[in-house]
C-alpha atoms as a PDB file:
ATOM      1  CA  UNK A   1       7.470 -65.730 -23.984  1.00  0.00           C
ATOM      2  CA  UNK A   2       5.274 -63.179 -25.795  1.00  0.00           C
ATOM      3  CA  UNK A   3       3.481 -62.382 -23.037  1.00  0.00           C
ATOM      4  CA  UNK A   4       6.537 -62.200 -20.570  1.00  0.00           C
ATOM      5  CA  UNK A   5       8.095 -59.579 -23.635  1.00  0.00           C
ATOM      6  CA  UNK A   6       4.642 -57.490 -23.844  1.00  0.00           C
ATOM      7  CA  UNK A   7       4.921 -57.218 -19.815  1.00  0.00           C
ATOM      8  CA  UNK A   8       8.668 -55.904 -19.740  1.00  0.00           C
ATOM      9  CA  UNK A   9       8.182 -53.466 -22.618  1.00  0.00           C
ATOM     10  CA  UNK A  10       5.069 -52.504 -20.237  1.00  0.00           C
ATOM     11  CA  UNK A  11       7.575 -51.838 -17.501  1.00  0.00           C
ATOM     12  CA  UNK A  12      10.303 -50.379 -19.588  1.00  0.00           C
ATOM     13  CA  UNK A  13       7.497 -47.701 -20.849  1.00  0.00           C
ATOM     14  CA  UNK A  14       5.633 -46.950 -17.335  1.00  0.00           C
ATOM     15  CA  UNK A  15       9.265 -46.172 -16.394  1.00  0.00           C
ATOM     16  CA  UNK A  16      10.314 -44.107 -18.807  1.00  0.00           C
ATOM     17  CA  UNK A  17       7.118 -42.229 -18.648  1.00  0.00           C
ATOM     18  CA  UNK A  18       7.641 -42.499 -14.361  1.00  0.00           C
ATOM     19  CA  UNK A  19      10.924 -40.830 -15.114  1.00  0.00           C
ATOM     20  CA  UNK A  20      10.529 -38.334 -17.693  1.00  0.00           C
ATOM     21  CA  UNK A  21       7.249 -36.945 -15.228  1.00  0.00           C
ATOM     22  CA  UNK A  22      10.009 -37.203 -12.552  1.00  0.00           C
ATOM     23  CA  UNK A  23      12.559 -34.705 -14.563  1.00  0.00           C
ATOM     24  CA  UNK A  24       9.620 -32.463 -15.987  1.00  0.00           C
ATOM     25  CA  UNK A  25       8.399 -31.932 -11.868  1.00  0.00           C
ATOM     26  CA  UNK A  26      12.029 -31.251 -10.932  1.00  0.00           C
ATOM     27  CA  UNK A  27      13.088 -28.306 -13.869  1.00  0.00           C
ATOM     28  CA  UNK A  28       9.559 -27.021 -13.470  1.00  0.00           C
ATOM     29  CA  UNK A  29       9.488 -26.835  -9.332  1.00  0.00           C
ATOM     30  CA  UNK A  30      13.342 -25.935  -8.863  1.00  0.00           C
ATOM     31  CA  UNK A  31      13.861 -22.096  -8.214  1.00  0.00           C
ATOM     32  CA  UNK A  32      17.463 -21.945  -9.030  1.00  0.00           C
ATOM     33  CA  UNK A  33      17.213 -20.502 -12.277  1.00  0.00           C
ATOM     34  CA  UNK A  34      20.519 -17.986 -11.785  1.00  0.00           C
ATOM     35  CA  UNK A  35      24.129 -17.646 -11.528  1.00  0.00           C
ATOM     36  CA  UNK A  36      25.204 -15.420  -8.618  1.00  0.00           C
ATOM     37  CA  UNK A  37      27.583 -13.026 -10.485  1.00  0.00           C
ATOM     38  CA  UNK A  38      29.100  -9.562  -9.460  1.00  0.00           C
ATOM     39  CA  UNK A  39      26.128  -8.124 -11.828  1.00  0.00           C
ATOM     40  CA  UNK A  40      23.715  -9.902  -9.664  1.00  0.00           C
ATOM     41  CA  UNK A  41      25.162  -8.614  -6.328  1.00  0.00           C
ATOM     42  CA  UNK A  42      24.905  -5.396  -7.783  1.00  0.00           C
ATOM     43  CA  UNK A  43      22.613  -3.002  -5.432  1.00  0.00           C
ATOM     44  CA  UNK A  44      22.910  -5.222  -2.580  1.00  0.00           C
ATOM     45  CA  UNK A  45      23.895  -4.023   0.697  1.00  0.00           C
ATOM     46  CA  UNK A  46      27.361  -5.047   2.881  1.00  0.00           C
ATOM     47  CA  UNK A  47      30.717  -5.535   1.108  1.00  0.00           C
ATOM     48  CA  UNK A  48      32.856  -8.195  -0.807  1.00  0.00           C
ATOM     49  CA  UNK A  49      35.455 -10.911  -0.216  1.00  0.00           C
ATOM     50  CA  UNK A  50      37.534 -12.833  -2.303  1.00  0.00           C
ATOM     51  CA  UNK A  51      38.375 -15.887   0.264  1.00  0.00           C
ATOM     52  CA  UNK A  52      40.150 -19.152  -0.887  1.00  0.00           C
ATOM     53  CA  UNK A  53      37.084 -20.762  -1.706  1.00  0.00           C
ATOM     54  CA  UNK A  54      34.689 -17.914  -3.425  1.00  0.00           C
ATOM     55  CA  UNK A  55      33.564 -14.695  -2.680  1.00  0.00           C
ATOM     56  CA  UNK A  56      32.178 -13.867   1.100  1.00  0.00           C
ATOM     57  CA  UNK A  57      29.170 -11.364   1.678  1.00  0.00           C
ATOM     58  CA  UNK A  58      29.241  -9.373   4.521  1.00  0.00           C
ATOM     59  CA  UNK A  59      28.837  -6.319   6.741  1.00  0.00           C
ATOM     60  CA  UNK A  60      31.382  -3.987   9.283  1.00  0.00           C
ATOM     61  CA  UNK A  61      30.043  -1.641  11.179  1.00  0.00           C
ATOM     62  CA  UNK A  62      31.054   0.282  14.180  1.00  0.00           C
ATOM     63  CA  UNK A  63      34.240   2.543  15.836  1.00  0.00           C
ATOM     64  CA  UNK A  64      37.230   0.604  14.556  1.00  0.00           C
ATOM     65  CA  UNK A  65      38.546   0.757  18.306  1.00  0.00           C
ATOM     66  CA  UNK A  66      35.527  -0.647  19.393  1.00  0.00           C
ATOM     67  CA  UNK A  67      35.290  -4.440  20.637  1.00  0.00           C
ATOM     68  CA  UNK A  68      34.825  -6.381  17.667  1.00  0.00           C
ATOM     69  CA  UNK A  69      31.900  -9.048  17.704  1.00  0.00           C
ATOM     70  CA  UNK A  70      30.945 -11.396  15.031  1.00  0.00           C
ATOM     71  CA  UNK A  71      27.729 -13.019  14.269  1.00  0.00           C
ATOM     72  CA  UNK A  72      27.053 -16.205  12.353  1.00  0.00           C
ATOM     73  CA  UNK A  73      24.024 -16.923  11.145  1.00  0.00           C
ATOM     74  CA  UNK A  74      21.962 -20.694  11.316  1.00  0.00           C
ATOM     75  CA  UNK A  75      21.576 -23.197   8.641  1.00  0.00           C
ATOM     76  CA  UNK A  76      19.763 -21.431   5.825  1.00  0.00           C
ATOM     77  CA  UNK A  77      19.224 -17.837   6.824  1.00  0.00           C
ATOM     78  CA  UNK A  78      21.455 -15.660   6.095  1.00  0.00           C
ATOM     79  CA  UNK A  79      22.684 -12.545   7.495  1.00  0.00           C
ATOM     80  CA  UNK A  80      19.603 -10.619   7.830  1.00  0.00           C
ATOM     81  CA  UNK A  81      18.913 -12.506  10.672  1.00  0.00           C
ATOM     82  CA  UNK A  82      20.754 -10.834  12.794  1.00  0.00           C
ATOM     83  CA  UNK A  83      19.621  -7.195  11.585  1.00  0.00           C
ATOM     84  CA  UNK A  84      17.932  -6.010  14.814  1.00  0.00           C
ATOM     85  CA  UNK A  85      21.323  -7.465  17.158  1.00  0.00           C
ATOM     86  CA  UNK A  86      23.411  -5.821  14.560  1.00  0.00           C
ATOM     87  CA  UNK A  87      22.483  -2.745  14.785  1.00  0.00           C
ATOM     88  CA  UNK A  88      22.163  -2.645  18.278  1.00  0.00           C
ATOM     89  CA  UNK A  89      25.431  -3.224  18.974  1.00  0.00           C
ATOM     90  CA  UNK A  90      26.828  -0.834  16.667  1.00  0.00           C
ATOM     91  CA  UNK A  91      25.064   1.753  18.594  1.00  0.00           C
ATOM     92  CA  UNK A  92      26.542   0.601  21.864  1.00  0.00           C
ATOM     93  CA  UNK A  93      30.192   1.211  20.737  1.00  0.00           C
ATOM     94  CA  UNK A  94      30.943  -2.336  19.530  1.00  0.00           C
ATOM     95  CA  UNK A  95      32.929  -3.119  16.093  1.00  0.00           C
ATOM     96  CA  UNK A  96      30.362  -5.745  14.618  1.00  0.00           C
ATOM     97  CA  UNK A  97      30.622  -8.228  11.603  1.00  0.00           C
ATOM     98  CA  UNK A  98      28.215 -10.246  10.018  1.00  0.00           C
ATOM     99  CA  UNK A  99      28.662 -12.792   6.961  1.00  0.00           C
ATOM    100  CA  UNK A 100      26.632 -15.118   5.013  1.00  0.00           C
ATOM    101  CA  UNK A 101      28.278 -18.299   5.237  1.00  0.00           C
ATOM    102  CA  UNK A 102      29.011 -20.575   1.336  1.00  0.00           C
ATOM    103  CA  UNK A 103      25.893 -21.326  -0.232  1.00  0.00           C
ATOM    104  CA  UNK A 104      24.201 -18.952   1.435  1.00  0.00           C
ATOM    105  CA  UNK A 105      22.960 -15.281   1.031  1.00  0.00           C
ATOM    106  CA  UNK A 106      24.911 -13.512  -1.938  1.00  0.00           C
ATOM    107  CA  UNK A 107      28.250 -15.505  -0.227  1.00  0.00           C
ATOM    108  CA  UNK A 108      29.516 -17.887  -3.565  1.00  0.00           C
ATOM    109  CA  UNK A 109      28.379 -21.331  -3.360  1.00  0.00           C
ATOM    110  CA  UNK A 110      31.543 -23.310  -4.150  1.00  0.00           C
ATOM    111  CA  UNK A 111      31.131 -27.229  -5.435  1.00  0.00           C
ATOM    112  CA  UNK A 112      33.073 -28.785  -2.771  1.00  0.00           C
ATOM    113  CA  UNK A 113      32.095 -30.829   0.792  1.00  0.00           C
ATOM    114  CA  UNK A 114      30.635 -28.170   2.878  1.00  0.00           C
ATOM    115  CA  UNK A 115      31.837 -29.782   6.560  1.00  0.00           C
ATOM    116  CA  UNK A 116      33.352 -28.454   9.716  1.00  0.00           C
ATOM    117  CA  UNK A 117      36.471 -27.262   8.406  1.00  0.00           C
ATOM    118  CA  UNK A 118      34.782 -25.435   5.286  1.00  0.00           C
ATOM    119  CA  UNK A 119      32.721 -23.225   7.474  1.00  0.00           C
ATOM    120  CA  UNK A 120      36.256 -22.794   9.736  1.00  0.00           C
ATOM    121  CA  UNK A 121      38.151 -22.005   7.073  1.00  0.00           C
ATOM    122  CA  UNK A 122      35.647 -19.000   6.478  1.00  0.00           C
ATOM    123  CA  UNK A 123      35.503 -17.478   9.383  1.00  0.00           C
ATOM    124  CA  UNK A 124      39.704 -17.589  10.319  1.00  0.00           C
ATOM    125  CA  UNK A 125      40.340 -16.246   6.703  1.00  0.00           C
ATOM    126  CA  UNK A 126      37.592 -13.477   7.270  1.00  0.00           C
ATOM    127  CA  UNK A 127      39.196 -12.616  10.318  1.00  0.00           C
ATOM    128  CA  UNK A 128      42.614 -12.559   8.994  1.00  0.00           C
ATOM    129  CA  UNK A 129      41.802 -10.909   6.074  1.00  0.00           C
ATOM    130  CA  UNK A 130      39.506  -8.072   7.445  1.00  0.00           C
ATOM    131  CA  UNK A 131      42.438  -7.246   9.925  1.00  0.00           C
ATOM    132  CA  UNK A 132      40.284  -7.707  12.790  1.00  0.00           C
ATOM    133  CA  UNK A 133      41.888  -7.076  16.327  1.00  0.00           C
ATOM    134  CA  UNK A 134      41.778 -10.496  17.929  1.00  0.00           C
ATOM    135  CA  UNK A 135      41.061 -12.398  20.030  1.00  0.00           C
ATOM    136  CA  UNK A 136      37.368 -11.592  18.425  1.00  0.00           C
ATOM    137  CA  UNK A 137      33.829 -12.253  20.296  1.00  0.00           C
ATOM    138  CA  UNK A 138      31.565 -14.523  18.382  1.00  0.00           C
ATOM    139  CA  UNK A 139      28.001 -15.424  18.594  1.00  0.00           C
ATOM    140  CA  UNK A 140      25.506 -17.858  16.819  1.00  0.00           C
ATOM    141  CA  UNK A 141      22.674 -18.701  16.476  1.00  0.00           C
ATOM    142  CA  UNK A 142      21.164 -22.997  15.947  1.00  0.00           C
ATOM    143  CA  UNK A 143      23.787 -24.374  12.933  1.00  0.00           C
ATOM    144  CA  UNK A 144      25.935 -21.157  13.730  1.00  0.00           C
ATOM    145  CA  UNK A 145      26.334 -22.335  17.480  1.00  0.00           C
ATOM    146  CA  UNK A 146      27.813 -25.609  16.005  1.00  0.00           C
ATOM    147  CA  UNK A 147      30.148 -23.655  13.798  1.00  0.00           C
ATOM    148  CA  UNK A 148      31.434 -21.226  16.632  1.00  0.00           C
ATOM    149  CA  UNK A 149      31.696 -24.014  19.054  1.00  0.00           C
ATOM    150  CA  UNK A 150      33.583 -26.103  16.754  1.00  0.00           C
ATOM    151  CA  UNK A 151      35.707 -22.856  15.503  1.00  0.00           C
ATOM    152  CA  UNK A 152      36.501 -22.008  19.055  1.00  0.00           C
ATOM    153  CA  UNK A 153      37.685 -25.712  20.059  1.00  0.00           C
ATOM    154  CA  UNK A 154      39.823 -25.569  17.171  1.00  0.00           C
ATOM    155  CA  UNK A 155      41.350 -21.603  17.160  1.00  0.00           C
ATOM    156  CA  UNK A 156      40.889 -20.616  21.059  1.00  0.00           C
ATOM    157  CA  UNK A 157      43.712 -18.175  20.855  1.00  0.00           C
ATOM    158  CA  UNK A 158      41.033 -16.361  17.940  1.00  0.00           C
ATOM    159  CA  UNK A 159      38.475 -16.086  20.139  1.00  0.00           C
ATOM    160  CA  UNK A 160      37.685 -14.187  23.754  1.00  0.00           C
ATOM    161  CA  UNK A 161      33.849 -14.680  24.399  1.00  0.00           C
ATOM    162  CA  UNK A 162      31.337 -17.113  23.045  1.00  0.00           C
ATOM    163  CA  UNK A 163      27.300 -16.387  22.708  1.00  0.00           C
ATOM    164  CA  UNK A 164      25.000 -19.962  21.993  1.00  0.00           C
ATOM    165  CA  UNK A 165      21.716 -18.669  20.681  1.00  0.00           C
ATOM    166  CA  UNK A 166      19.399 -21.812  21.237  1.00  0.00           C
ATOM    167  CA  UNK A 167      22.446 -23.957  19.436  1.00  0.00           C
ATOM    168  CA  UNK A 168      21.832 -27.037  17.269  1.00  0.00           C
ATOM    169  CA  UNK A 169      22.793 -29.908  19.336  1.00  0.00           C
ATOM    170  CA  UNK A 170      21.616 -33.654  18.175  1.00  0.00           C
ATOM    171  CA  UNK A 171      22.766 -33.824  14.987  1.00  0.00           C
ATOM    172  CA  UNK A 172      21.678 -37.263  12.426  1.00  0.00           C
ATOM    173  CA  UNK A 173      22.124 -37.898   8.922  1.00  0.00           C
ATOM    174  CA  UNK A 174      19.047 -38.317   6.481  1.00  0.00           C
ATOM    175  CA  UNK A 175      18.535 -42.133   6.207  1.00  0.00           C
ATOM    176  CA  UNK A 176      17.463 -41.332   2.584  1.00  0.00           C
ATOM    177  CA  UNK A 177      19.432 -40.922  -0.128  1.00  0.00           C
ATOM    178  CA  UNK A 178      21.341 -37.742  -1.115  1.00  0.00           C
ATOM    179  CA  UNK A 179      19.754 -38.028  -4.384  1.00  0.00           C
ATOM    180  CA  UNK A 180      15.930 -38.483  -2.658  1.00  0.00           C
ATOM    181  CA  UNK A 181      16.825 -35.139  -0.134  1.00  0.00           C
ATOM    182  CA  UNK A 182      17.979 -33.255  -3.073  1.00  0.00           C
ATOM    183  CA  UNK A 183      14.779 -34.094  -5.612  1.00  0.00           C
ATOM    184  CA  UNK A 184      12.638 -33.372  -2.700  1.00  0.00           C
ATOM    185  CA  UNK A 185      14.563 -29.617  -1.956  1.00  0.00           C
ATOM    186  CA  UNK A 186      13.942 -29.105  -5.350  1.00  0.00           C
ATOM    187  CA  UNK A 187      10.499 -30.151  -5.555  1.00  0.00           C
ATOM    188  CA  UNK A 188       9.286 -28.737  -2.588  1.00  0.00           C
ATOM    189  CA  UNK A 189      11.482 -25.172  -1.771  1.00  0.00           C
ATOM    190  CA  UNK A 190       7.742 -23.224  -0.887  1.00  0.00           C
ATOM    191  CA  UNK A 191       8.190 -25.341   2.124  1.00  0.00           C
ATOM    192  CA  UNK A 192      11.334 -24.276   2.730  1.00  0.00           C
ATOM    193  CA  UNK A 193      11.162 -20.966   2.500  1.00  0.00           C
ATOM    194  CA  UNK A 194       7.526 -20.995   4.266  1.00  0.00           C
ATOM    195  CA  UNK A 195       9.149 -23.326   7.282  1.00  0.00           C
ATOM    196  CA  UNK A 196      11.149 -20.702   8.647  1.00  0.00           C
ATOM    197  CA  UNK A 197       7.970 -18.767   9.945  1.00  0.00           C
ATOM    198  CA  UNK A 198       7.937 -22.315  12.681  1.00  0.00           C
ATOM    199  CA  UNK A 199      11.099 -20.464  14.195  1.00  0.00           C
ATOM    200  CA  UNK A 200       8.617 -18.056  15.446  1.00  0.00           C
ATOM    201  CA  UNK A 201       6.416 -17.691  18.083  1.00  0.00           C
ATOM    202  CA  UNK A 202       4.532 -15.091  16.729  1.00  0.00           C
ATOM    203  CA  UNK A 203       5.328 -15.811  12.735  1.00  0.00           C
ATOM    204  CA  UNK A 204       2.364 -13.118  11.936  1.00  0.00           C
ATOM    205  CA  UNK A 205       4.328 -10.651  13.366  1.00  0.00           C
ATOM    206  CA  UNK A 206       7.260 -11.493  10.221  1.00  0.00           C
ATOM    207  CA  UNK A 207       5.131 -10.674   6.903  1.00  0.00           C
ATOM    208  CA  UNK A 208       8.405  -9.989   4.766  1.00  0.00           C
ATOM    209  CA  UNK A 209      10.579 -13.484   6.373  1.00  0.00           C
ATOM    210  CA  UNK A 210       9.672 -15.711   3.905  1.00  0.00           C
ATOM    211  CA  UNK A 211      10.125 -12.511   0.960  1.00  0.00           C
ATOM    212  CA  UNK A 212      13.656 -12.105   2.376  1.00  0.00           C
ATOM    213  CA  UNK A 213      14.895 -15.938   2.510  1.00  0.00           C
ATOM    214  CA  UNK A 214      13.341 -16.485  -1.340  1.00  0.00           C
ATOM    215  CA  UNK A 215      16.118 -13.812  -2.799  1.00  0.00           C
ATOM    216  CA  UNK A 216      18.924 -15.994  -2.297  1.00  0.00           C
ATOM    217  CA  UNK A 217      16.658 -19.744  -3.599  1.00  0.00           C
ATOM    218  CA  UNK A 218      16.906 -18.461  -7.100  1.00  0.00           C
ATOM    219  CA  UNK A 219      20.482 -18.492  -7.338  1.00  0.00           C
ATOM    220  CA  UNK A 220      22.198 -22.020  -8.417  1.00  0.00           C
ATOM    221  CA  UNK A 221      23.652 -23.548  -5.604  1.00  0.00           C
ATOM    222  CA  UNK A 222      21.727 -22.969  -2.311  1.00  0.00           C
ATOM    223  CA  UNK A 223      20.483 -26.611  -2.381  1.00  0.00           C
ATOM    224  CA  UNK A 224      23.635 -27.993  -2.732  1.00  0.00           C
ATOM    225  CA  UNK A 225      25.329 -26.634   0.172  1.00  0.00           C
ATOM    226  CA  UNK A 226      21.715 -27.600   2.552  1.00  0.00           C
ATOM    227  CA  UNK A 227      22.045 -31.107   1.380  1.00  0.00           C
ATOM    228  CA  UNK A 228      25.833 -31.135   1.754  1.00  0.00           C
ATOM    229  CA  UNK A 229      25.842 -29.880   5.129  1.00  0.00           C
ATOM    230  CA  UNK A 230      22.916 -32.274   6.156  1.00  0.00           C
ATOM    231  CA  UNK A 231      25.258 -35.200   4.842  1.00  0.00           C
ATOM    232  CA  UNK A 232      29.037 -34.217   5.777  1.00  0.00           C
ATOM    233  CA  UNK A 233      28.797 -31.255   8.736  1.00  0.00           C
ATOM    234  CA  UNK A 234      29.230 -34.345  11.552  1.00  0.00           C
ATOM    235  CA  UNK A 235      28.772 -32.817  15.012  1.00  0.00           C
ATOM    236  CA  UNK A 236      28.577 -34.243  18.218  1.00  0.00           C
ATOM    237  CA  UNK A 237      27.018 -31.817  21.161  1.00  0.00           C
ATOM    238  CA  UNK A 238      28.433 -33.750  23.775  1.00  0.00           C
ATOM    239  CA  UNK A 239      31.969 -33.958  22.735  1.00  0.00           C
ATOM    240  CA  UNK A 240      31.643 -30.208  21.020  1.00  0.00           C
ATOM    241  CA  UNK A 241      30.641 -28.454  24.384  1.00  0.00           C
ATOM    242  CA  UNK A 242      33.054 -30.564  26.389  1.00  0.00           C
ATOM    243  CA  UNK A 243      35.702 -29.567  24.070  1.00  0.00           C
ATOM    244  CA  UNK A 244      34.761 -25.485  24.198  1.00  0.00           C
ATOM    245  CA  UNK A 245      34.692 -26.108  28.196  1.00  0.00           C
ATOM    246  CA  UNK A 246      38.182 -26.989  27.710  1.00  0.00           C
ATOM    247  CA  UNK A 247      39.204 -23.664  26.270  1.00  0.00           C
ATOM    248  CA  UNK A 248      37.681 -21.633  29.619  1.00  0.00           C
ATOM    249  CA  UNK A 249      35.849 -19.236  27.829  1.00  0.00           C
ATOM    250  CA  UNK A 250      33.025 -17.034  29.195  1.00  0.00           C
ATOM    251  CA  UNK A 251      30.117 -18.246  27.356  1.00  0.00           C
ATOM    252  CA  UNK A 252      26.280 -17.388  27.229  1.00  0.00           C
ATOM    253  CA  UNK A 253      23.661 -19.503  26.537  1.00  0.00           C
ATOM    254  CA  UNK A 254      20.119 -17.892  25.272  1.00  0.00           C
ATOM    255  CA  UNK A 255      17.232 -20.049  25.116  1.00  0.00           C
ATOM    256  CA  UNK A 256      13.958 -19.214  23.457  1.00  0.00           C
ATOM    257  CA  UNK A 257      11.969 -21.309  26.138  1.00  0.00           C
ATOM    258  CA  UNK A 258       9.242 -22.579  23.289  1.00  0.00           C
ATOM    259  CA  UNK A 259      11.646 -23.320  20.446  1.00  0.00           C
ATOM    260  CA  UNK A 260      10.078 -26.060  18.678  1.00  0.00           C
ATOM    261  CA  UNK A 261      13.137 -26.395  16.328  1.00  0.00           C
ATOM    262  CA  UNK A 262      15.678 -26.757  19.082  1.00  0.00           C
ATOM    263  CA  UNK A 263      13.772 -27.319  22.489  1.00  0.00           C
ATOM    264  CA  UNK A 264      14.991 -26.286  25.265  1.00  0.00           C
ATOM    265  CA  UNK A 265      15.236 -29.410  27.371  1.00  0.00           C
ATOM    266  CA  UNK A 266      18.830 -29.681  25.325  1.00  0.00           C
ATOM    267  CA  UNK A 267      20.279 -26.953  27.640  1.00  0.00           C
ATOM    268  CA  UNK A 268      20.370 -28.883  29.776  1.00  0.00           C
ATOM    269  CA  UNK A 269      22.528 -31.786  28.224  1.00  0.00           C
ATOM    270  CA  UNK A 270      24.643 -28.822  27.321  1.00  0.00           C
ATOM    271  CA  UNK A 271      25.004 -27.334  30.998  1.00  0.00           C
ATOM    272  CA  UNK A 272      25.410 -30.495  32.371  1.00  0.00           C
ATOM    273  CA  UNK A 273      29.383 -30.592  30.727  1.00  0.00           C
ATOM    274  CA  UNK A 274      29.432 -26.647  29.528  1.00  0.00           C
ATOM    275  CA  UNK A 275      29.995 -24.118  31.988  1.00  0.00           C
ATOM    276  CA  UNK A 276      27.535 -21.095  31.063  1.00  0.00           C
ATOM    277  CA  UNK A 277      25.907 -17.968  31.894  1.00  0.00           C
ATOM    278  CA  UNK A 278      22.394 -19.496  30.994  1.00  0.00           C
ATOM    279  CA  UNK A 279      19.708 -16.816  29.995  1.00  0.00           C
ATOM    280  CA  UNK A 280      15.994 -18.849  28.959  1.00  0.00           C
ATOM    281  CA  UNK A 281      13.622 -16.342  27.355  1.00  0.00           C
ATOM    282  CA  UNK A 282      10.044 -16.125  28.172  1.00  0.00           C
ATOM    283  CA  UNK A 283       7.512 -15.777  25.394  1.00  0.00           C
ATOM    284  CA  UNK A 284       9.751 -17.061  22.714  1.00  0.00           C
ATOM    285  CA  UNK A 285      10.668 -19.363  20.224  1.00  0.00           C
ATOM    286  CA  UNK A 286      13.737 -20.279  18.260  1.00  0.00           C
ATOM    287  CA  UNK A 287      15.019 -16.465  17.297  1.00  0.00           C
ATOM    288  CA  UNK A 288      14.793 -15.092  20.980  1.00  0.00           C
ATOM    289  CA  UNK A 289      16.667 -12.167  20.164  1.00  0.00           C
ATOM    290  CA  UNK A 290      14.281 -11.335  17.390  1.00  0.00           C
ATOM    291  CA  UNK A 291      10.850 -12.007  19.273  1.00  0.00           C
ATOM    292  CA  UNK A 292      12.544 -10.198  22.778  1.00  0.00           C
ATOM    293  CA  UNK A 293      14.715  -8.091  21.607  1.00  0.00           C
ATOM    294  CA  UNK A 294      14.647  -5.529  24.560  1.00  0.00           C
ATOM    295  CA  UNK A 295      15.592  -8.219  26.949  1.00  0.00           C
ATOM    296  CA  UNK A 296      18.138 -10.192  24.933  1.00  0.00           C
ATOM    297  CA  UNK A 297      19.923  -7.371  23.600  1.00  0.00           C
ATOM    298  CA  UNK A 298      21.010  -5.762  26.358  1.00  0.00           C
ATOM    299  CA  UNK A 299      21.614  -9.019  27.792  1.00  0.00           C
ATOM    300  CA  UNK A 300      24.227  -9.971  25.235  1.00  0.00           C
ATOM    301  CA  UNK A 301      25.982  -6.153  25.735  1.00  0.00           C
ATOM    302  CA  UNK A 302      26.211  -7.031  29.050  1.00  0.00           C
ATOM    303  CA  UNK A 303      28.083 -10.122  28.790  1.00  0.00           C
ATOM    304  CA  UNK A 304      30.444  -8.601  25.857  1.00  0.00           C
ATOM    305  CA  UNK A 305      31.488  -5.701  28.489  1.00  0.00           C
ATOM    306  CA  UNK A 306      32.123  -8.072  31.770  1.00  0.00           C
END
């Protein structure tokens, strides 16, 4: 008996110790260190929402009787990625709105279930409360294909055209625990933040990317809304794309033809039930409209005036 006691209180104290290392490696490693407040935002670029769930970020440019497009970013970056596209088509006559979606950006990050209808909520009450002249073009980019897909199944008398930039498609939840994802976000955000460079073909050609996406880590939050979305944004591709070939929109599909994060080969599962005007880019990866710019560009004008 006194050895079985001097072996448990062995145990108990390795994991005790085990845990407090734990909880010193997680406050020391986590970057979210702020509150996003109005003082914070102040400075920043773009404009202000209050929506029903928290404060939107975003950005209106353009002739206000110009064709208005919106752009929706991916799963972590936030607007800046579309800064080149932007301003493009702003200087081709179009009325052009970008947002950071919850959790992301200087957007609030609101402590609810960040699913399908969150991000859909968004959008329709950013629509409807900009006054924008609808039905409204909208393109996005990997997570934000998902979102406009699933936003134009649901509201197709919102919408008019639809742009997939190299679209999420599979879609499965972590096997490990929401607890395990969220310790290891915290734990490991360099990687994060220096992972986004794999979107690239030419990631040496990006020196500030990484700069950019840190701004938005330090505020309290982020995490939550990544790990949420991992766990409760359920998407099928199959039964998405079938369901926005229902609504007989004019849709274009850009492909960065080495995208490592979403290859290619899953245009095809997507053509095979979406009807598309398909557009594969040469010489780059997951951001084709960043890495080509002067061929997807004027590519995506194109399609907006047909």
């Amino acid at each position: 008996m006194k050895l079985l006691k001097v072996i448990f209180t062995t145990i108990l104290f390795l994991a005790i110790l085990t845990s407090i290392y734990f909880l010193i490696m997680y406050k020391k490693s986590d970057m979210e260190k702020k509150e996003l407040t109005d003082e914070e935002r102040k400075g920043t670029t773009g404009q202000y929402i209050k929506l029903s769930q928290g404060v939107t970020h975003y950005e209106i440019a353009g002739p206000d009787t110009g064709q208005v497009v919106i752009l929706v970013h991916g799963f972590s970056v936030p607007y800046f990625i579309w800064d080149g596209t932007y301003e493009y088509l702003v200087k081709q006559g179009f009325r052009v709105v970008r947002y950071d979606q919850y959790g992301r950006g200087f957007s609030d990050r609101p402590d609810v279930v960040y699913n399908s209808v969150l991000y859909q909520n968004q959008l329709a009450e950013l629509i409807k409360q900009l006054h924008l002249k609808t039905p409204v073009d909208l393109a996005g980019v990997s997570h934000g294909g998902k979102v406009i897909t699933d936003f134009t199944c649901s509201h197709p008398e919102l919408v008019s055209k639809v742009i997939l930039v190299d679209p999420a498609y599979p879609y499965e939840k972590p096997s490990e625990s929401k607890l395990y994802i969220d310790y290891h976000e915290a734990t490991h955000g360099d990687e994060r933040a220096t992972g986004q460079l794999a979107d690239f073909k030419y990631p040496q050609r990006h020196p500030d990317w990484v700069a950019k996406y840190r701004v938005q880590m330090q505020y309290k939050g982020f995490r939550n809304a990544l790990v949420s979305t991992m766990y409760n944004y359920n998407y099928n591709g199959r039964a998405a794309n079938v369901c926005l070939n229902g609504t007989h929109k004019p849709v274009l599909l850009v492909w960065g033809k080495e995208d490592h994060t979403v290859p290619i080969a899953f245009s095809d599962s997507i053509r095979s039930v979406l009807k598309v005007d398909f557009f594969p880019v040469d010489d780059a990866g997951h951001l084709p409209y960043i890495e080509q710019a002067d061929k997807v560009n004027p590519m995506i004008a194109e399609f907006l005036r047909k």
